[in-house]
N, C-alpha and C. Protein backbone atom coordinates (compact mmCIF):
# COMPACT_ATOMS: atom_id res chain seq x y z
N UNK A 1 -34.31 191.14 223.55
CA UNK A 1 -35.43 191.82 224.14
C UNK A 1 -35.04 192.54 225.43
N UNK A 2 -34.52 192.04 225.75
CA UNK A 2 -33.73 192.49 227.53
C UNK A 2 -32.54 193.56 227.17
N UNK A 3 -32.17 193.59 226.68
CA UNK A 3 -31.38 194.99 226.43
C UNK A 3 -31.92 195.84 225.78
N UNK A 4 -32.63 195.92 224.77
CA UNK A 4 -33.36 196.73 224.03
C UNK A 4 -34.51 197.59 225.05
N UNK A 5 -35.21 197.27 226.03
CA UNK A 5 -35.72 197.74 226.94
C UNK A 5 -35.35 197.94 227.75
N UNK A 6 -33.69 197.39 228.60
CA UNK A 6 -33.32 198.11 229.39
C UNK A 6 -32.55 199.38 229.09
N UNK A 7 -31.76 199.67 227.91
CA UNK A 7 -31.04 200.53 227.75
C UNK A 7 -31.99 201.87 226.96
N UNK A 8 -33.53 201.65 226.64
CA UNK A 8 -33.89 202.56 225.96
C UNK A 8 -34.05 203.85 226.62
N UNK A 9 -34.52 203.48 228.52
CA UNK A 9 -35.53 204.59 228.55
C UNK A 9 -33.82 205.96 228.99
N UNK A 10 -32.86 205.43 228.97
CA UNK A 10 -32.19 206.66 229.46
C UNK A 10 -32.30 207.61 228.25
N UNK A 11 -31.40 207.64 226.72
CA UNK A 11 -31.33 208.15 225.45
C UNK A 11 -32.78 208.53 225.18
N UNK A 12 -34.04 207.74 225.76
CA UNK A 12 -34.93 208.84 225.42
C UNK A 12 -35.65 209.77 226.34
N UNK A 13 -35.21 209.78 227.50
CA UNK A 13 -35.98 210.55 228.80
C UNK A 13 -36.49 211.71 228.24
N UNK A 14 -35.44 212.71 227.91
CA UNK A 14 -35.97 213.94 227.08
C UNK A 14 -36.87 214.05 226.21
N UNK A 15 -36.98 212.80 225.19
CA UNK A 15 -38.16 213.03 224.43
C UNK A 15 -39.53 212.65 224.70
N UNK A 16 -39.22 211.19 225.86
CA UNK A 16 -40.59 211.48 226.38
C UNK A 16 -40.87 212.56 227.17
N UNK A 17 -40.38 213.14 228.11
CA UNK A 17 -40.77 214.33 229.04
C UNK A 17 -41.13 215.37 228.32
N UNK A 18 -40.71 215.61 226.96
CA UNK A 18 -41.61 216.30 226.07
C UNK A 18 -43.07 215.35 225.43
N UNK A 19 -43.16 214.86 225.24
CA UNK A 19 -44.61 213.79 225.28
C UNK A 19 -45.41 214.19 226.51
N UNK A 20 -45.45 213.58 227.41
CA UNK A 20 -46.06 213.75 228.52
C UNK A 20 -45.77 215.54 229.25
N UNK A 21 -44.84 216.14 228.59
CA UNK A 21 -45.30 217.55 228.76
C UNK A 21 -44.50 218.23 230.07
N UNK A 22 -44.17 217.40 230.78
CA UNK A 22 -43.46 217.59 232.31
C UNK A 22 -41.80 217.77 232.02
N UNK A 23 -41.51 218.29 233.45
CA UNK A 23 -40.31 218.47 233.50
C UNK A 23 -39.32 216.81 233.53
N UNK A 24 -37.79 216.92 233.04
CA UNK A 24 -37.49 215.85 233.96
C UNK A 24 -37.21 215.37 234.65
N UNK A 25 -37.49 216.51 236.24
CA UNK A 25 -37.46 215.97 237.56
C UNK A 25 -39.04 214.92 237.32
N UNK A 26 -40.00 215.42 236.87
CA UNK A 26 -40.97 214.78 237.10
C UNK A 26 -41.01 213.32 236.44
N UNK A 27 -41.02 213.25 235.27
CA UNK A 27 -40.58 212.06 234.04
C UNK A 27 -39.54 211.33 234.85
N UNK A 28 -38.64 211.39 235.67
CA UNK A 28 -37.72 210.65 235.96
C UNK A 28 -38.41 209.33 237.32
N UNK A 29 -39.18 209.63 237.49
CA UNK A 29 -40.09 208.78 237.83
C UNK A 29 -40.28 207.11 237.59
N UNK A 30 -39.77 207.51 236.44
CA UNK A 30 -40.34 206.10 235.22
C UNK A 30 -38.91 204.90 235.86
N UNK A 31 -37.34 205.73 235.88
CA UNK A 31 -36.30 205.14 236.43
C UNK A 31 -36.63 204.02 237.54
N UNK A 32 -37.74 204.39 238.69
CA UNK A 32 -38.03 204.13 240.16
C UNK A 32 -39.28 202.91 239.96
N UNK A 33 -40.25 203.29 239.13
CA UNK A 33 -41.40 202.12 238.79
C UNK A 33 -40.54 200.93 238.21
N UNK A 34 -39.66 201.33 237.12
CA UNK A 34 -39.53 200.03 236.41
C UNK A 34 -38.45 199.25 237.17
N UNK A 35 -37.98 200.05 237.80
CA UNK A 35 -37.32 199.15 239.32
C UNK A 35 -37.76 198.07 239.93
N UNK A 36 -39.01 198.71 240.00
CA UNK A 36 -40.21 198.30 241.25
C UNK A 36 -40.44 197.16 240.65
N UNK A 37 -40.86 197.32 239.13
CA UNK A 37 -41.52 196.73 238.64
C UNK A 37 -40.65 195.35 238.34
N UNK A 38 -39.10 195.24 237.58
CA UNK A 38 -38.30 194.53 238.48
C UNK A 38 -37.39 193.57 239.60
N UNK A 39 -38.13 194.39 240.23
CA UNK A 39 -37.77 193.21 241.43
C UNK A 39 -38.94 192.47 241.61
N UNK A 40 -40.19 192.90 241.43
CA UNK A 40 -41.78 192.38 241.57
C UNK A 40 -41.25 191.43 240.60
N UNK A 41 -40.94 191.37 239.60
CA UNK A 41 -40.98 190.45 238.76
C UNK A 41 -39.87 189.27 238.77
N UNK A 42 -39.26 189.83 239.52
CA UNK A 42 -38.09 188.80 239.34
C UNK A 42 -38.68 187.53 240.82
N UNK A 43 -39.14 188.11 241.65
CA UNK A 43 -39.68 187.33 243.08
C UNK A 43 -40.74 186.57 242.64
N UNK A 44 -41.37 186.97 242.04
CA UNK A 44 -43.37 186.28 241.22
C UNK A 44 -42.08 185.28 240.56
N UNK A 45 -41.37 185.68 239.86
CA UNK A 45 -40.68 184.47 238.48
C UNK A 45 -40.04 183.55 238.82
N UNK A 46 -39.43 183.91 240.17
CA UNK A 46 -38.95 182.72 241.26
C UNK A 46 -39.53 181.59 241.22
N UNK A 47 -40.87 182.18 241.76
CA UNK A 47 -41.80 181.08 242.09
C UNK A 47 -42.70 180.45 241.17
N UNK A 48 -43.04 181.09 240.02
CA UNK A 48 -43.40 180.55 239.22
C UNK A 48 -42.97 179.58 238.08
N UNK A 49 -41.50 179.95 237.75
CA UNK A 49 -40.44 178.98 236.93
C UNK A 49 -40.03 177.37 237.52
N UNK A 50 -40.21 177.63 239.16
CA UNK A 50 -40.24 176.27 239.70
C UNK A 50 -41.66 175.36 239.19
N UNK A 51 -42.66 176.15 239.13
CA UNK A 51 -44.32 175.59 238.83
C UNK A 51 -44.65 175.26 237.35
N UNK A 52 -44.52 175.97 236.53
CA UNK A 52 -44.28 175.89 235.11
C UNK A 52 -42.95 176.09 234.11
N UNK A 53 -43.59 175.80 233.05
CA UNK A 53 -42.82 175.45 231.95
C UNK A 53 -41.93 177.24 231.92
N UNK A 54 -40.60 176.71 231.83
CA UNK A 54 -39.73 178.49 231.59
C UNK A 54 -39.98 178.78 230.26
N UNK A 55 -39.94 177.69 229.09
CA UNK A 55 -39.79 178.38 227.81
C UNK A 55 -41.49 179.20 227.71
N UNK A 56 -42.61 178.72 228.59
CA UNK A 56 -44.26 179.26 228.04
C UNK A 56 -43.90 180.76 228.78
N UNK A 57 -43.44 180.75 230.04
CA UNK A 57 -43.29 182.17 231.03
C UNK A 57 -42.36 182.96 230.27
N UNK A 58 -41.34 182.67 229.48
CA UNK A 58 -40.18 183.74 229.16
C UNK A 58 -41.10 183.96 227.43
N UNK A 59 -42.09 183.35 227.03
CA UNK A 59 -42.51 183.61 225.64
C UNK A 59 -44.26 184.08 226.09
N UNK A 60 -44.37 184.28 227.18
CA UNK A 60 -45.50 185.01 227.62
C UNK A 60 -45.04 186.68 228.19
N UNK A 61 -43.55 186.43 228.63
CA UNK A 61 -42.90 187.83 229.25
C UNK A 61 -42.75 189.00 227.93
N UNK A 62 -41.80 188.02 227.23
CA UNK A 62 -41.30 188.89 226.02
C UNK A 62 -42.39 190.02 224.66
N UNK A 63 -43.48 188.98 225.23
CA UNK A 63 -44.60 190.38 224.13
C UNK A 63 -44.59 191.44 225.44
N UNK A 64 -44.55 191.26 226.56
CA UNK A 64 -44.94 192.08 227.12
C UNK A 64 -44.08 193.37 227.48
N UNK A 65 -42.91 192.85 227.29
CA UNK A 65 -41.74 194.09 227.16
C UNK A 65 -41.97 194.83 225.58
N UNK A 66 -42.19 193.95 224.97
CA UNK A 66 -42.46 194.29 223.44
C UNK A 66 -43.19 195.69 223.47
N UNK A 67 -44.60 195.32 224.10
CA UNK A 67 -46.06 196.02 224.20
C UNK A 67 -45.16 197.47 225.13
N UNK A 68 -44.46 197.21 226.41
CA UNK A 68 -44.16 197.83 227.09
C UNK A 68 -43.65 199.31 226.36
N UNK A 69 -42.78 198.54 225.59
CA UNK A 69 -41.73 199.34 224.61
C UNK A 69 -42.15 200.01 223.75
N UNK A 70 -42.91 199.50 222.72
CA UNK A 70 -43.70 200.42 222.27
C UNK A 70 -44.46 201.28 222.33
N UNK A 71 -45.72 201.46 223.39
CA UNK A 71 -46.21 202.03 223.93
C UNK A 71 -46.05 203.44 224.59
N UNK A 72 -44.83 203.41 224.72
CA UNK A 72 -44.32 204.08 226.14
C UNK A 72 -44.34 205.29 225.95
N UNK A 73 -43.56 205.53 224.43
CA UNK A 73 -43.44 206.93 223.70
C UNK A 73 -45.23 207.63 223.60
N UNK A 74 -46.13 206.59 223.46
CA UNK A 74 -47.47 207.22 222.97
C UNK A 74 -48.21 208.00 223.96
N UNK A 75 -47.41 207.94 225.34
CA UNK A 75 -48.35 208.55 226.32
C UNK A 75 -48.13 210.15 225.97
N UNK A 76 -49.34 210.52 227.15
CA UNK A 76 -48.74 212.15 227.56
C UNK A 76 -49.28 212.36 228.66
N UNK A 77 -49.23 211.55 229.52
CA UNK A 77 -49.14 211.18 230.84
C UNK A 77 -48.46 210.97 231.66
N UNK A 78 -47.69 211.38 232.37
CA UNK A 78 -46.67 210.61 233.41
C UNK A 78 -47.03 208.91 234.04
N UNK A 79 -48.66 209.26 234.49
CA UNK A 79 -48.65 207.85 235.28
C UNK A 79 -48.72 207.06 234.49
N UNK A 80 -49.37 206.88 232.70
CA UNK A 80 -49.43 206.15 232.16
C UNK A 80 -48.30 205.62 231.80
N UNK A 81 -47.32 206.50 231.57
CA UNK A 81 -45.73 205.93 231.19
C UNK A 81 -45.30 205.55 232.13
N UNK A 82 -45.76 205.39 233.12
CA UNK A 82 -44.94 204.62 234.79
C UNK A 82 -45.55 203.50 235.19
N UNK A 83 -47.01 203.21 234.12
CA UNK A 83 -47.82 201.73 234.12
C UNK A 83 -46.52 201.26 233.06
N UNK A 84 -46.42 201.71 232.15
CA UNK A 84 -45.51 200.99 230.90
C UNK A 84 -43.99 200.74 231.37
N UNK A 85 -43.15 201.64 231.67
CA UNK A 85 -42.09 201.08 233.04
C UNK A 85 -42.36 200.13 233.74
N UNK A 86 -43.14 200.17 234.46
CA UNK A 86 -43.39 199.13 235.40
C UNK A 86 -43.49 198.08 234.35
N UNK A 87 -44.32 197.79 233.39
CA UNK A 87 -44.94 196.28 232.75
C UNK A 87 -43.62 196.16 232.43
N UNK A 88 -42.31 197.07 231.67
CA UNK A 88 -41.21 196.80 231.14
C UNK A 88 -40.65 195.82 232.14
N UNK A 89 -40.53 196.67 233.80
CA UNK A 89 -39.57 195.77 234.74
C UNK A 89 -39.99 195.15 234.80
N UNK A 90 -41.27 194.54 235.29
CA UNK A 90 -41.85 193.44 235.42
C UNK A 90 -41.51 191.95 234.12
N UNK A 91 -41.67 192.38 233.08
CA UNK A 91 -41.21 191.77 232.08
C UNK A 91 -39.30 191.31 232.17
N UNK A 92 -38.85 192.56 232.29
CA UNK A 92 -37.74 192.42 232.71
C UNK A 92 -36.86 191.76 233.54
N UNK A 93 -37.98 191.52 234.39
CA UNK A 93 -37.51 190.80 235.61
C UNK A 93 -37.69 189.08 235.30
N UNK A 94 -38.74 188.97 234.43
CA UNK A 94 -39.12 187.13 234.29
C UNK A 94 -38.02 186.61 233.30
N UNK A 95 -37.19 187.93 232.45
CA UNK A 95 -36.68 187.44 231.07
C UNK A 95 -35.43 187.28 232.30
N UNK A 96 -34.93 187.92 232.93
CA UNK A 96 -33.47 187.35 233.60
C UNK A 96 -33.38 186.33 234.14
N UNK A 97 -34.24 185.97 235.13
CA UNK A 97 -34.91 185.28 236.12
C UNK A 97 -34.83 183.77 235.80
N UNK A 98 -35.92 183.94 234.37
CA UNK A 98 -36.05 182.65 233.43
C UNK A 98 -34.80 182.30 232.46
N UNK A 99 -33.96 183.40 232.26
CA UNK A 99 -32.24 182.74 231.45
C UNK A 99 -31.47 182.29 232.10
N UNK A 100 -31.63 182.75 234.00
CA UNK A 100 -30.87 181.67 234.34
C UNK A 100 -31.30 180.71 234.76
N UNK A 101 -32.76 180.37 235.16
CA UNK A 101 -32.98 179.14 235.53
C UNK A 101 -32.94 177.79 234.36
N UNK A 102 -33.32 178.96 233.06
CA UNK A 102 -32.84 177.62 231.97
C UNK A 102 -31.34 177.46 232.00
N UNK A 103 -30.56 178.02 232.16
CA UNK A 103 -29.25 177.47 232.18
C UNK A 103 -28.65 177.06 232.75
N UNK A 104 -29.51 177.37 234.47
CA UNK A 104 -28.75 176.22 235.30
C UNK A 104 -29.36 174.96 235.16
N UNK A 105 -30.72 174.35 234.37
CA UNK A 105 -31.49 173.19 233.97
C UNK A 105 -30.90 172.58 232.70
């Protein structure tokens, strides 16, 4: 799940920026949210993997990169595809977060 969403959005930038209609100075946008989104997620997952169960948080993360992923192509929006980036990093961030805290447990 974690590679499949991190490596997608470069190979398709072009085809979404034709989706959403913009140039891809503008579309490149999406690079900077799911960053954001990311590190937000990896700091929340910190603290939450100490509080609960990792296997319920990393099987509550993973639809959500899922959803992320799919989605993403359907916009023709910029900001909407930079909500779906973001949910990606965010997701992104609990699935790393939570593989290593199960493996150092």
């Amino acid at each position: 799940g974690l590679g499949v969403t991190l490596s997608m959005l470069g190979p398709t930038l072009l085809d979404l920026s034709y989706n959403v209609g913009q140039s891809l100075k503008h579309v490149a946008v999406v690079f900077t949210t799911r960053s954001i989104g990311y590190v937000f997620g990896t700091v929340v997952s910190g603290f939450l993997f100490d509080k609960y169960d990792a296997s319920f948080l990393l099987a509550v993360s993973l639809p959500l990169s899922a959803i992320g992923t799919i989605v993403a192509p359907l916009w023709t929006r910029v900001a909407l595809l930079a909500v779906s980036t973001f949910t990606q990093g965010i997701s992104m961030g609990f699935l790393d977060t939570g593989g290593n805290v199960m493996l150092l447990r």
